[in-house]
Protein backbone atom coordinates (compact mmCIF):
# COMPACT_ATOMS: atom_id res chain seq x y z
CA UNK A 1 0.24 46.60 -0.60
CA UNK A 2 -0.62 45.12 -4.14
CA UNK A 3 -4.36 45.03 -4.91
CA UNK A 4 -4.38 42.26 -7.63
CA UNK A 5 -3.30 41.96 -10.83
CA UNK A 6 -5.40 43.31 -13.95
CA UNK A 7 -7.81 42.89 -15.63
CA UNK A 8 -8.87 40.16 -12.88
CA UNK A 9 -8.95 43.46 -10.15
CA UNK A 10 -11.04 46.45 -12.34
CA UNK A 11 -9.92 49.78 -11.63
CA UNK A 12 -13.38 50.32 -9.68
CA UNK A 13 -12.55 47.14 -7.34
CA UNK A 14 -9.10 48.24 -7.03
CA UNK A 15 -9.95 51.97 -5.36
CA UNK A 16 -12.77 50.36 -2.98
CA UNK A 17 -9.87 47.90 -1.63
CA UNK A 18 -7.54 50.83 -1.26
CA UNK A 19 -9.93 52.68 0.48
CA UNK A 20 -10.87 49.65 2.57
CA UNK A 21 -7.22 49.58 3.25
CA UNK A 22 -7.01 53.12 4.45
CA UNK A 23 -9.98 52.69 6.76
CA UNK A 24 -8.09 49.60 8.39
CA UNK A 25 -4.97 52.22 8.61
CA UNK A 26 -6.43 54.91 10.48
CA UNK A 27 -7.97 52.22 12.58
CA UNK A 28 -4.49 51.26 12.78
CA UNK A 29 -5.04 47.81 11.61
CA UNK A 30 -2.54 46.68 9.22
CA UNK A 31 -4.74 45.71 6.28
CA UNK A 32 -2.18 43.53 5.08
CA UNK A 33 -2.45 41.13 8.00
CA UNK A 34 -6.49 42.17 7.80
CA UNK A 35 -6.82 40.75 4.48
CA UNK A 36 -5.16 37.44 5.43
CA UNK A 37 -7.70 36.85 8.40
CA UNK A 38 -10.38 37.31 5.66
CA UNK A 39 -9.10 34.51 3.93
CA UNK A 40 -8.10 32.76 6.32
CA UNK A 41 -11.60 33.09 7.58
CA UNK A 42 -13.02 31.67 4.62
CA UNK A 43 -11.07 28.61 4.39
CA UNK A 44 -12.01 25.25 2.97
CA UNK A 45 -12.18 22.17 4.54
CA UNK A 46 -9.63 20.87 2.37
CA UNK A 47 -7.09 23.47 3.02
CA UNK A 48 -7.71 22.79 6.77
CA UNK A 49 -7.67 19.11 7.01
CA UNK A 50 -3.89 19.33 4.88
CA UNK A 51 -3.18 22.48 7.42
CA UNK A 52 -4.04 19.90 10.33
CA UNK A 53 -2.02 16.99 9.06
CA UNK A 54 1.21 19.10 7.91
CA UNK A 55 1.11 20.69 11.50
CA UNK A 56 0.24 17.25 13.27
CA UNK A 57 2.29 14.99 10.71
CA UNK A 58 5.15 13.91 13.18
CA UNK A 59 2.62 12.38 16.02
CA UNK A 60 -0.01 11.09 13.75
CA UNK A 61 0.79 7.47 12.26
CA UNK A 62 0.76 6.29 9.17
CA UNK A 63 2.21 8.99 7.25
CA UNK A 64 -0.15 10.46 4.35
CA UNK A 65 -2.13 7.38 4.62
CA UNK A 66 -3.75 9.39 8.06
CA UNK A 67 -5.91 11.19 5.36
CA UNK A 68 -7.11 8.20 3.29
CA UNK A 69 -10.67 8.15 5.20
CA UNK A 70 -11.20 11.67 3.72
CA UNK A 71 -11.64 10.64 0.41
CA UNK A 72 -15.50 9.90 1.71
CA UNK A 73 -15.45 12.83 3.20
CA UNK A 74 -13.48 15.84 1.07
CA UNK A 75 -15.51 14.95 -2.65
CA UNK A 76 -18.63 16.67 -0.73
CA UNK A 77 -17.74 18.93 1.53
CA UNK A 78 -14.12 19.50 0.59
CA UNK A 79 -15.16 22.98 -1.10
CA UNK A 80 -17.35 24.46 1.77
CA UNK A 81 -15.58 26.33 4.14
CA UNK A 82 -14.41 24.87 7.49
CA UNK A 83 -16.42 26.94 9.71
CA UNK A 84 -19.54 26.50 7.89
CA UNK A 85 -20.06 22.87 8.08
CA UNK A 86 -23.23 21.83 9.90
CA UNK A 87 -24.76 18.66 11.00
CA UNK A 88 -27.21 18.11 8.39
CA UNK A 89 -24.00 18.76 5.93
CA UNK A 90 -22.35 15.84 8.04
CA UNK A 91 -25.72 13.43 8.17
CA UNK A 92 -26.02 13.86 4.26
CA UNK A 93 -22.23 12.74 3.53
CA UNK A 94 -22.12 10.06 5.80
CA UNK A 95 -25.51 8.41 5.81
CA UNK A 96 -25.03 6.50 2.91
CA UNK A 97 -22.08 4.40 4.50
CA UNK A 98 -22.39 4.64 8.19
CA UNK A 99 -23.68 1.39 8.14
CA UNK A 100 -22.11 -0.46 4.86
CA UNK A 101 -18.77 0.99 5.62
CA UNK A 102 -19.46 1.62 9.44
CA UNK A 103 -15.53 1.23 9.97
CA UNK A 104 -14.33 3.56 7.67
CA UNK A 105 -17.05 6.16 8.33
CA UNK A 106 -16.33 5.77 12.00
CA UNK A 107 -13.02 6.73 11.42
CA UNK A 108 -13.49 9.29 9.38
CA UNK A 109 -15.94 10.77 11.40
CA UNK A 110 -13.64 10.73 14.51
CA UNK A 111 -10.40 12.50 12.11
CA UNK A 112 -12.86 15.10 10.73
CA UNK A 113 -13.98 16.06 14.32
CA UNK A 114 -9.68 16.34 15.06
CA UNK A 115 -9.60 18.88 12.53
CA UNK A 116 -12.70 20.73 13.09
CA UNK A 117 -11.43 21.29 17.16
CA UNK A 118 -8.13 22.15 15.99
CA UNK A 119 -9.74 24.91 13.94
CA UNK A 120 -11.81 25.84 16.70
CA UNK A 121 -8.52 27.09 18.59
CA UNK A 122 -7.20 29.16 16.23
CA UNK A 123 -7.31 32.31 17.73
CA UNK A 124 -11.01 32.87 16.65
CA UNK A 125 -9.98 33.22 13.04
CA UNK A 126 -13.02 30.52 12.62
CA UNK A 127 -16.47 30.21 14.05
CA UNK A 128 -16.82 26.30 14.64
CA UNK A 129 -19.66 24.67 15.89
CA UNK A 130 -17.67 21.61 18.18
CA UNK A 131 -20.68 19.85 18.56
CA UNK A 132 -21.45 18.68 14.97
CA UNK A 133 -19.78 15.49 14.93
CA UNK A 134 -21.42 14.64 18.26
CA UNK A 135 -24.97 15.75 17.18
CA UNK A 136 -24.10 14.23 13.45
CA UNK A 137 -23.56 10.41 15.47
CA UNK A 138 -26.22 10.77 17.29
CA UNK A 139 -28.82 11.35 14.58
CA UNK A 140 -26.86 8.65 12.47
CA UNK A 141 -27.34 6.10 15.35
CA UNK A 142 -25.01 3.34 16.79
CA UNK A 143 -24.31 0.63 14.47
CA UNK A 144 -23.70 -3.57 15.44
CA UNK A 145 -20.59 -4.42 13.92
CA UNK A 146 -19.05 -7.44 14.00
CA UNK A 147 -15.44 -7.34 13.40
CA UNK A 148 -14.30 -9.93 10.47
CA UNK A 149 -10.87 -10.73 10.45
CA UNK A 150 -9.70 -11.11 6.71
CA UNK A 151 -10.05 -14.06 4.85
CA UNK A 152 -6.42 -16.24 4.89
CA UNK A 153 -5.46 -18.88 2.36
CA UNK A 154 -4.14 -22.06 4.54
CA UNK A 155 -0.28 -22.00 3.87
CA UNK A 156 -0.30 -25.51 2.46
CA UNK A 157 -2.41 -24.03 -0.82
CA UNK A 158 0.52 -20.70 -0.86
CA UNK A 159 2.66 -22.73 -3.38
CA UNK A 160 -0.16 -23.68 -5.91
CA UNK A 161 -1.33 -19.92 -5.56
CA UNK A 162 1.91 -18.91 -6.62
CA UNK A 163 1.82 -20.48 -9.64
CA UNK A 164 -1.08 -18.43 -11.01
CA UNK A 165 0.63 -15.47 -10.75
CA UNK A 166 1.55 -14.19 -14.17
CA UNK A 167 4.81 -11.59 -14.98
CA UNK A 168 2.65 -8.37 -15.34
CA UNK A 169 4.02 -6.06 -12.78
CA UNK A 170 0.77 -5.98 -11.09
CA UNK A 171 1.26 -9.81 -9.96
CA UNK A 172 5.04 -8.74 -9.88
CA UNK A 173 4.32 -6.54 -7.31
CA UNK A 174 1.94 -9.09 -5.24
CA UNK A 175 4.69 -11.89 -5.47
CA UNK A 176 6.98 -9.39 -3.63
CA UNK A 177 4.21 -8.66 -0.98
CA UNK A 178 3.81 -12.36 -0.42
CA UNK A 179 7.88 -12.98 0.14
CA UNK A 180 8.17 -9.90 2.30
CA UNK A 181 5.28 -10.05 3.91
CA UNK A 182 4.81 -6.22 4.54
CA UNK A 183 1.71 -4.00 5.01
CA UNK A 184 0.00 -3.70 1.32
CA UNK A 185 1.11 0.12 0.86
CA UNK A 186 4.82 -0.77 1.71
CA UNK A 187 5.10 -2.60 -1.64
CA UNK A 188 2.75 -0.45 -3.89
CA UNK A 189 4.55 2.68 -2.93
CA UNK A 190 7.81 1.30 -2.43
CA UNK A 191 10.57 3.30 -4.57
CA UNK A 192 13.55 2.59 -5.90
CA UNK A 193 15.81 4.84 -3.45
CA UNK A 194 14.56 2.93 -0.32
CA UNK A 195 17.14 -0.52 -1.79
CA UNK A 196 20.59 -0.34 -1.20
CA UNK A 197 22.77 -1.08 -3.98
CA UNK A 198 22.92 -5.20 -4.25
CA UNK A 199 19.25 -5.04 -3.51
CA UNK A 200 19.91 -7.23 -0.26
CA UNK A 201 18.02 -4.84 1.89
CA UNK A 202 15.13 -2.43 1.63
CA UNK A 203 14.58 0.06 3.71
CA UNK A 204 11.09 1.44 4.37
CA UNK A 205 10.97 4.98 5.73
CA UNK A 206 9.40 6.13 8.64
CA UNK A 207 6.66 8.42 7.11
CA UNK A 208 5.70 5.70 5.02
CA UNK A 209 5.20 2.90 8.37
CA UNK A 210 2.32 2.47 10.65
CA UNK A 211 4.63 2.65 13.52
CA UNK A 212 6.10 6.01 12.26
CA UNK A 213 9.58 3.82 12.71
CA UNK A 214 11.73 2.89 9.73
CA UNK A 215 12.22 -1.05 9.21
CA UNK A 216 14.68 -2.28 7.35
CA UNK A 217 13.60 -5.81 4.94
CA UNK A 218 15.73 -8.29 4.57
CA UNK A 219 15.54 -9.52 0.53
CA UNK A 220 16.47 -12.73 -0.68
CA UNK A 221 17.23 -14.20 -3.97
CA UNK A 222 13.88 -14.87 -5.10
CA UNK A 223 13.13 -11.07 -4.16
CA UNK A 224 15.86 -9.97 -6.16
CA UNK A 225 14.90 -11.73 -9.18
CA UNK A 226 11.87 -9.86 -8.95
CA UNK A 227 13.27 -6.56 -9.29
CA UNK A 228 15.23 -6.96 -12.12
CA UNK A 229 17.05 -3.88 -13.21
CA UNK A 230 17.20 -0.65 -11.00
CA UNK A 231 15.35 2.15 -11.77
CA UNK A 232 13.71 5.24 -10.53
CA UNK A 233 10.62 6.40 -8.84
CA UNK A 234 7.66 3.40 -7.98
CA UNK A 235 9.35 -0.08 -7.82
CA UNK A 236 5.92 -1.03 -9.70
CA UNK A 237 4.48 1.86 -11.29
CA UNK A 238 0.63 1.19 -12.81
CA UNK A 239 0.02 3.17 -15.53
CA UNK A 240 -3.49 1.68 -16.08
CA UNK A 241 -3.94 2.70 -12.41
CA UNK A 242 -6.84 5.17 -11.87
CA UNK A 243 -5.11 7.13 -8.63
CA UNK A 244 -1.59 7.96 -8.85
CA UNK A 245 -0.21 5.47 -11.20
CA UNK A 246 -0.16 3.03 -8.10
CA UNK A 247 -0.89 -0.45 -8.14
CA UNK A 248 -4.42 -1.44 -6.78
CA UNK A 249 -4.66 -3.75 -3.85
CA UNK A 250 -8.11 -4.79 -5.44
CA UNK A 251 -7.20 -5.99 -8.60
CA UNK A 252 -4.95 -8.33 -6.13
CA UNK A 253 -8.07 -9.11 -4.07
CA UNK A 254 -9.99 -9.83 -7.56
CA UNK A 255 -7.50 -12.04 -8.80
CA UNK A 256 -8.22 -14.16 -5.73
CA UNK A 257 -11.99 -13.97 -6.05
CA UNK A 258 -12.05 -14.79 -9.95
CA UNK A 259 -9.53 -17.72 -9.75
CA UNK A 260 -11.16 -19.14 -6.50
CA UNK A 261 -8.70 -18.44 -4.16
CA UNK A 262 -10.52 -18.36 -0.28
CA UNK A 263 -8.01 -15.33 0.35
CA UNK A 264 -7.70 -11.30 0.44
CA UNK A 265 -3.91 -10.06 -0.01
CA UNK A 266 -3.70 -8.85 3.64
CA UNK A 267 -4.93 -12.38 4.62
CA UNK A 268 -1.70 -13.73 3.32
CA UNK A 269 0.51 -11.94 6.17
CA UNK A 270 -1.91 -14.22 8.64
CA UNK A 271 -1.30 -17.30 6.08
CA UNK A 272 3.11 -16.50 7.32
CA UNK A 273 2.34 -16.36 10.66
CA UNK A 274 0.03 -19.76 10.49
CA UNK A 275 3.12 -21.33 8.96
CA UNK A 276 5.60 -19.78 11.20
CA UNK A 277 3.49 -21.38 14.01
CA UNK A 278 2.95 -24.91 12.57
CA UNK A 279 6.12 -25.51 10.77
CA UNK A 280 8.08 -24.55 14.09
CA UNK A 281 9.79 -22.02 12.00
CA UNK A 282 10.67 -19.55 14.56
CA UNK A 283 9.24 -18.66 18.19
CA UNK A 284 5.89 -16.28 17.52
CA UNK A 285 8.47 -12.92 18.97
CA UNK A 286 10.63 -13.51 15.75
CA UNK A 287 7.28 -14.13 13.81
CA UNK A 288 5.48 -10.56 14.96
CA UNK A 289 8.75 -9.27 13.78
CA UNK A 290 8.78 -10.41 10.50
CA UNK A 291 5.79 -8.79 10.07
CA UNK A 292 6.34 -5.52 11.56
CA UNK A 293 4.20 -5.91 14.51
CA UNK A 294 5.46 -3.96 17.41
CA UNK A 295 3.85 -6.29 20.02
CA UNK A 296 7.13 -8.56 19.09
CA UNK A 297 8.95 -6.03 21.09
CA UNK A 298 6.74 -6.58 24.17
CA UNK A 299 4.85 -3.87 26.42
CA UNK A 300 6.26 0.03 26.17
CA UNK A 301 8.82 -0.31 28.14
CA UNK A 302 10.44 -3.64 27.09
CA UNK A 303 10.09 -2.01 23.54
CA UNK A 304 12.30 1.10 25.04
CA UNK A 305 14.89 -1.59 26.13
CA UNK A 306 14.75 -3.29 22.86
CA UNK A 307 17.49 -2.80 20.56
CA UNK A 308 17.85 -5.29 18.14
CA UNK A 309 15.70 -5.65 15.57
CA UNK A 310 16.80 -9.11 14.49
CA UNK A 311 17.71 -9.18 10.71
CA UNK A 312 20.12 -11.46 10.39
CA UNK A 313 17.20 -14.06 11.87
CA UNK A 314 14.51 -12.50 10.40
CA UNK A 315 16.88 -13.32 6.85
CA UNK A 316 16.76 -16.99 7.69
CA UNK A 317 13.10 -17.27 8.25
CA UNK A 318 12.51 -15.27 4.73
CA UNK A 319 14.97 -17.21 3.04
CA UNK A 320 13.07 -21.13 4.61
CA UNK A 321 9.57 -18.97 4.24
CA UNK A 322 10.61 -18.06 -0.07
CA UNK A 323 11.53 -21.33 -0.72
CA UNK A 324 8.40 -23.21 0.33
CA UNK A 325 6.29 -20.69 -1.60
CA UNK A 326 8.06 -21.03 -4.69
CA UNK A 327 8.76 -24.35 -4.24
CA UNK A 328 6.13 -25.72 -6.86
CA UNK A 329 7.35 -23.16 -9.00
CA UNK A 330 11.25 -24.75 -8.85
CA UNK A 331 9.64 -28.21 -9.23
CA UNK A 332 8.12 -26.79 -12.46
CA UNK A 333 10.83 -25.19 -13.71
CA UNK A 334 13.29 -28.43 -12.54
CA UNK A 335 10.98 -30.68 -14.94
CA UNK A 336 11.01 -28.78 -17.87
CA UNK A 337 15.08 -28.49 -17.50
CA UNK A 338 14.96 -31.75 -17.32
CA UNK A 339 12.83 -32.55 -20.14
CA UNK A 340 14.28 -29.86 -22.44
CA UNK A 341 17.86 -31.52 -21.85
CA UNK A 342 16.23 -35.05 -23.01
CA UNK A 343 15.26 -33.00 -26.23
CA UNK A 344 18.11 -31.91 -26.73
CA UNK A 345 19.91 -35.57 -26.31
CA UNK A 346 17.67 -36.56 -28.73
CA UNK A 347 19.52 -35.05 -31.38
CA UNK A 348 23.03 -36.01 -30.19
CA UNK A 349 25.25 -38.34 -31.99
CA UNK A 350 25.23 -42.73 -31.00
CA UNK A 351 27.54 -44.97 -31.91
CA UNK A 352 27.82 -45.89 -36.31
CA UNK A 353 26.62 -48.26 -37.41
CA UNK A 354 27.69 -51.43 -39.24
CA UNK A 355 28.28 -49.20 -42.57
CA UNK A 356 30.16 -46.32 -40.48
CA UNK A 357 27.33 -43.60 -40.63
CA UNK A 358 26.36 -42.34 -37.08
CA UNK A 359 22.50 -41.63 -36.59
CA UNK A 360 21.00 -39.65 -33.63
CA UNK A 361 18.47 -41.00 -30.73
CA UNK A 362 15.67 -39.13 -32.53
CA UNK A 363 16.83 -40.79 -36.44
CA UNK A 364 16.76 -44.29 -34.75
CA UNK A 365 13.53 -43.33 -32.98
CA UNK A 366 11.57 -42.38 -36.33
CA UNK A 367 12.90 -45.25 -38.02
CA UNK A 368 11.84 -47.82 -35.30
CA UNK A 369 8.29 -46.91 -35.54
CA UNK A 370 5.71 -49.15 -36.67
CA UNK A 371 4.11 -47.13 -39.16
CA UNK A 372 6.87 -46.96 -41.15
CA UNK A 373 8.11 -50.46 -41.09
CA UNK A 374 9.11 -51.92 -44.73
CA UNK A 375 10.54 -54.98 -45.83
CA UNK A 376 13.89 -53.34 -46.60
């Protein structure tokens, strides 16, 4: 049984361990197995709530995303260990957004108190109090929310919008949220492996999906020219980005405020299914679809006799849906051809004249102006 390496274990810690040890050993306790209920016993809340979610990972939804409500939690009492926490250390973390953030805190709340029963049946190997969360709630008090849904541009004002997106790859990225129309995360953590090899289809796995199903996107042209050339890892790698080198939802979000756009970027997936609806694009079941929505599917067990999951329809909407939005875009780009070919005819060749010499559109167009007019 090793003892620790040295010079972090002194000689004088290393004999009272293996005569620790020995006392375990005539007690017939295998100090091995001893020593890792001591740990264990002194966990941190951190190392439980990742212990929770590795062992729960396959029923929970939302892959990794499951633990994003900790980040209010794990700053302050990440380091304590699990079977320590108390209500007061619950009351002081949460009291300053129970009722600014009541949602997330809620939620977070609710997850914590998941992990802190889980540890509760462990065998023992951790003294948990069950009744914090409870206790913590009540002291913090019930909070009126009113539920907001988010802000959505009307569709008519999508086109315009599109045109004030510039080519950084952070409004990269949002022009590919708003012509797939997935959740926010699909896109920012979308990597290159999920495409197939024409980059006609993209398929999102199901770790990364709030149903904990796989969906499969169907991409059209204007998605493609978005990608530009294959490479590896993020699709849209930030390496401004504070967290993970992952493009912020909120610098979309501030974009909007800044330019004056009435919209948030998860608004825009209610901005499709407004103009699914009053464009008589497709029937709203084709519409939830689009969008991942499971309810497209039906009740539990129409879903179970539900098979298809409509791409070759879903490819037609995105296809009618990615031409409107870029549509002022095209009329843009269609002028300036146009103009840039009149240029360019400008400098072509006409007909000689009485002497033989040819002169160009643009020759004949400097002489005949007024300000240079001579009696010659």
């Amino acid at each position: 049984m090793g003892l620790g390496s040295y010079p972090a274990v002194g000689l004088k810690q290393a004999r009272q361990l293996r005569d620790n040890a020995e006392v375990h050993v005539k007690q017939k306790i295998d100090p091995r197995q001893e020593r890792e209920r001591q740990l264990r016993r002194g966990a941190k809340l951190k190392d439980v709530v990742e212990e929770y979610f590795v062992t729960k990972e396959d029923v929970l939804k939302l892959g990794r995303q499951w633990l994003s409500p900790f980040q209010h939690v794990l700053p302050k009492l990440g380091e304590k260990p699990v079977d320590a926490i108390t209500k007061d250390d619950l009351i002081r973390t949460f009291e300053p957004i129970w009722k600014s953030k009541y949602p997330t805190a809620l939620r977070a709340m609710n997850r914590l108190n998941q992990v802190l029963m889980y540890a509760a049946g462990q065998d023992d190997e951790w003294d948990i109090d069950t009744t914090v969360v409870p206790k913590a709630k009540a002291r913090l008090g019930q909070v009126k929310h009113d539920v907001k849904n988010h802000q959505a541009l009307p569709w008519q004002e999508l086109p315009e919008l599109w045109l004030s997106l510039d080519q950084s790859t952070t409004h990269t990225a949002l022009k590919f949220y708003i012509l797939t129309v997935v959740r926010v995360s699909n896109v920012t953590y979308a990597e290159w492996d999920e495409f197939d090899k024409k980059l006609t289809l993209w398929s999102i796995p199901a770790e990364r999906m709030k149903t904990s199903k796989p969906f499969q996107v169907p991409l059209v042209w204007q998605v493609r020219s978005l990608l530009g050339k294959r490479g590896k890892g993020l699709v849209f790698p930030s390496y401004s980005a504070r967290k993970r080198g992952v493009v912020s939802e909120n610098t979309w979000n501030k974009h909007f405020r800044s330019s004056g756009w009435a919209t948030t970027s998860h608004g825009l997936r209610s901005t499709f299914r407004d103009w699914c609806a009053e464009t008589k694009t497709c029937d709203d079941k084709l519409a939830e679809l689009c969008i991942q929505h499971e309810t497209a599917k039906g009740n539990k067990v129409a879903r179970a006799y539900y098979r298809s999951d409509m791409l070759g329809a879903r490819r037609e909407v995105m296809n009618k849906w990615a031409d409107f939005v870029t549509s002022k875009a095209q009329a843009v780009l269609d002028t300036n051809a146009r103009r840039a070919q009149s240029v360019e005819a400008l400098d072509l060749p006409i007909e000689a004249g009485q002497r033989g010499n040819a002169r160009t559109r643009r020759e004949v167009e400097e002489w005949a102006r007024g300000d240079v007019f001579d009696d010659t």
